[in-house]
Protein backbone atom coordinates (compact mmCIF):
# COMPACT_ATOMS: atom_id res chain seq x y z
CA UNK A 1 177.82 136.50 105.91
CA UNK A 2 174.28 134.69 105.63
CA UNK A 3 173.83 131.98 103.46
CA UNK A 4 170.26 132.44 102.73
CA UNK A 5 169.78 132.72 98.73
CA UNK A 6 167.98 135.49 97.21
CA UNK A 7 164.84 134.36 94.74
CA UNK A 8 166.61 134.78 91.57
CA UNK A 9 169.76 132.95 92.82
CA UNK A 10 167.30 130.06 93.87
CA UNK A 11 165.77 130.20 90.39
CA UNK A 12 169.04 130.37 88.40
CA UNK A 13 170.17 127.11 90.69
CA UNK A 14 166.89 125.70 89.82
CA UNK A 15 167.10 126.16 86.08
CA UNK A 16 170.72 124.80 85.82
CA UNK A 17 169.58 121.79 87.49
CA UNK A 18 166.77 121.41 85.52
CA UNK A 19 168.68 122.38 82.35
CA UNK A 20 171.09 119.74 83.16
CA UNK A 21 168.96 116.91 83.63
CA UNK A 22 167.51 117.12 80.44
CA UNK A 23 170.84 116.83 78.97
CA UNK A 24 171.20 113.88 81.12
CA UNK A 25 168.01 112.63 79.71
CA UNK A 26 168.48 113.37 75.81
CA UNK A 27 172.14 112.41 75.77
CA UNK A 28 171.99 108.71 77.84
CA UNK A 29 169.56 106.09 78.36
CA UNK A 30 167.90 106.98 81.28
CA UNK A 31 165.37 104.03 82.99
CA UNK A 32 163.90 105.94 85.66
CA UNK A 33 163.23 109.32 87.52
CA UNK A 34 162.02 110.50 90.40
CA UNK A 35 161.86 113.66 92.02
CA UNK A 36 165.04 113.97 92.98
CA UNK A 37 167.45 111.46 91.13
CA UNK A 38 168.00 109.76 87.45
CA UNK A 39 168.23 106.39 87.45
CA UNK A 40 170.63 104.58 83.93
CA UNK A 41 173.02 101.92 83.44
CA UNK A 42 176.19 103.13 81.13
CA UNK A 43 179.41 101.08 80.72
CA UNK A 44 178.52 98.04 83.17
CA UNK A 45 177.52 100.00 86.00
CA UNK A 46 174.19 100.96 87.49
CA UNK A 47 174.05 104.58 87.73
CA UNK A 48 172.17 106.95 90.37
CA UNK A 49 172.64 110.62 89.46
CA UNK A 50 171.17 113.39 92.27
CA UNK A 51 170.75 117.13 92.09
CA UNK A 52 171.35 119.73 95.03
CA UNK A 53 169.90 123.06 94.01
CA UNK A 54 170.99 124.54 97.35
CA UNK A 55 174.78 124.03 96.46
CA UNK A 56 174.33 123.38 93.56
CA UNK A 57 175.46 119.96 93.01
CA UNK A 58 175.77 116.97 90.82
CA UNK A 59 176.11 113.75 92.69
CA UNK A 60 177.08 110.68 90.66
CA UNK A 61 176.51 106.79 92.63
CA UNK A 62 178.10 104.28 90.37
CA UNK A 63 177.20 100.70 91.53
CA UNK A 64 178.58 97.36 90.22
CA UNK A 65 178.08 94.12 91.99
CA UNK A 66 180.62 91.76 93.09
CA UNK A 67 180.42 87.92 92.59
CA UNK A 68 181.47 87.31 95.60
CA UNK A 69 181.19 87.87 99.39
CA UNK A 70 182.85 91.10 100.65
CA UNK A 71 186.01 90.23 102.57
CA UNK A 72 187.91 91.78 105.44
CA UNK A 73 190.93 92.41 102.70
CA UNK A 74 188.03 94.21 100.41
CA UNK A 75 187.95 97.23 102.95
CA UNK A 76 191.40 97.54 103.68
CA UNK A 77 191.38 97.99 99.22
CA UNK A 78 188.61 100.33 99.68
CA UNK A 79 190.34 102.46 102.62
CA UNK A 80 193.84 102.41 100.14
CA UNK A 81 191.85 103.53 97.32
CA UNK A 82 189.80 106.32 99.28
CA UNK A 83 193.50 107.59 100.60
CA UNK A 84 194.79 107.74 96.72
CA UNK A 85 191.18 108.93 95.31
CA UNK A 86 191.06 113.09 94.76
CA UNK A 87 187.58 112.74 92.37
CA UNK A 88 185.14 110.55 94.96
CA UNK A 89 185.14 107.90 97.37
CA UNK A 90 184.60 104.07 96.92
CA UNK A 91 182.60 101.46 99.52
CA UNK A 92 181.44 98.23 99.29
CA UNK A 93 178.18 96.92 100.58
CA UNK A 94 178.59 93.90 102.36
CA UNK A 95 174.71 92.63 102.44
CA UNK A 96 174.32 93.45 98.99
CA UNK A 97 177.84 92.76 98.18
CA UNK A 98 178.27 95.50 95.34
CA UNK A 99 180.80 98.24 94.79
CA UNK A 100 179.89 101.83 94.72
CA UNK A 101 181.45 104.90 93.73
CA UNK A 102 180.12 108.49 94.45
CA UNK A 103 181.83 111.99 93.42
CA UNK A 104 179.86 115.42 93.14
CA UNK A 105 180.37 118.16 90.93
CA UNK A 106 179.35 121.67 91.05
CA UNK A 107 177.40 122.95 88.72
CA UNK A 108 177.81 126.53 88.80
CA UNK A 109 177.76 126.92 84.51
CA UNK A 110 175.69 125.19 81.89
CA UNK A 111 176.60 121.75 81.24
CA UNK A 112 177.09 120.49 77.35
CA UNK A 113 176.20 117.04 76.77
CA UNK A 114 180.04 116.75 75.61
CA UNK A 115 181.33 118.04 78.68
CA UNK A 116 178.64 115.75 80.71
CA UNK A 117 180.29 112.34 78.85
CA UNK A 118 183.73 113.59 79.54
CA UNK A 119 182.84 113.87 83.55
CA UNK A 120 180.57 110.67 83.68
CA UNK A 121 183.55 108.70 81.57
CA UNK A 122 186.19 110.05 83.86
CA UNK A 123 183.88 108.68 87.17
CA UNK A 124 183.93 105.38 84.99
CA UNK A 125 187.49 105.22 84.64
CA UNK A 126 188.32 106.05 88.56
CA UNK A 127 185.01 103.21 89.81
CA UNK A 128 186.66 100.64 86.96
CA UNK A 129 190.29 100.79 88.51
CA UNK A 130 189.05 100.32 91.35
CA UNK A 131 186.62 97.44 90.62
CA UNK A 132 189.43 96.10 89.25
CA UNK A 133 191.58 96.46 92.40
CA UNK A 134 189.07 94.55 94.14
CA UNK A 135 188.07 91.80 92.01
CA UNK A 136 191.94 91.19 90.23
CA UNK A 137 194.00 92.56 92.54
CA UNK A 138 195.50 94.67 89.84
């Protein structure tokens, strides 16, 4: 099986991507773009959202920093949490000492901007409980 994409597959991936960040774009407060990636804040996070259009895919980076230095303990959270974690995957950054989330979605239908909140708030949720792990303990 090859996985070299005919022209109109390549152009209906290209569309939905291009569909999708406009929805992105009308439905939250977007601060910058780029070629490749949307750039927002949304519920105490900074938000980096990038497109595949080979896949095609949705990738969501939610970053929050810490007020403090990144410990030893903070990894061995972050492993535990990666172990429990079906959605994404969580880090920490210890030179910029900030959190970060990242789970992709595929985007193989159109995307309401409904359905977009109820993904984005459930990637909030999952980075939050963890943020929460690492800064309470909880």
């Amino acid at each position: 099986m090859s996985n070299e994409l005919g022209p109109e597959e390549r152009e209906r991936r290209a569309q939905l991507v291009a569909r999708t960040r406009t929805i992105i774009m009308q439905a939250l407060d977007v601060k910058a773009v780029d070629a490749d990636v949307l750039h927002l804040s949304y519920c105490d996070f900074y938000i980096q959202v990038a497109f595949s259009l080979a896949h095609p895919l949705m990738a969501f980076v939610l970053i929050r920093p810490l007020s403090r230095s990144v410990t030893v303990e903070d990894y061995k959270t972050i492993n535990e949490l990666n172990l429990e974690s079906v959605l994404g995957s969580h880090s920490v950054d210890a030179g910029g000492n900030c959190f970060f989330y990242r789970t992709a979605h595929w985007l193989e239908t159109e995307l309401t901007a409904a359905r977009l909140l109820e993904i984005l708030n459930r990637c909030v949720d999952e980075a939050n409980r963890a943020y929460r792990k690492l800064v309470d303990g909880e």
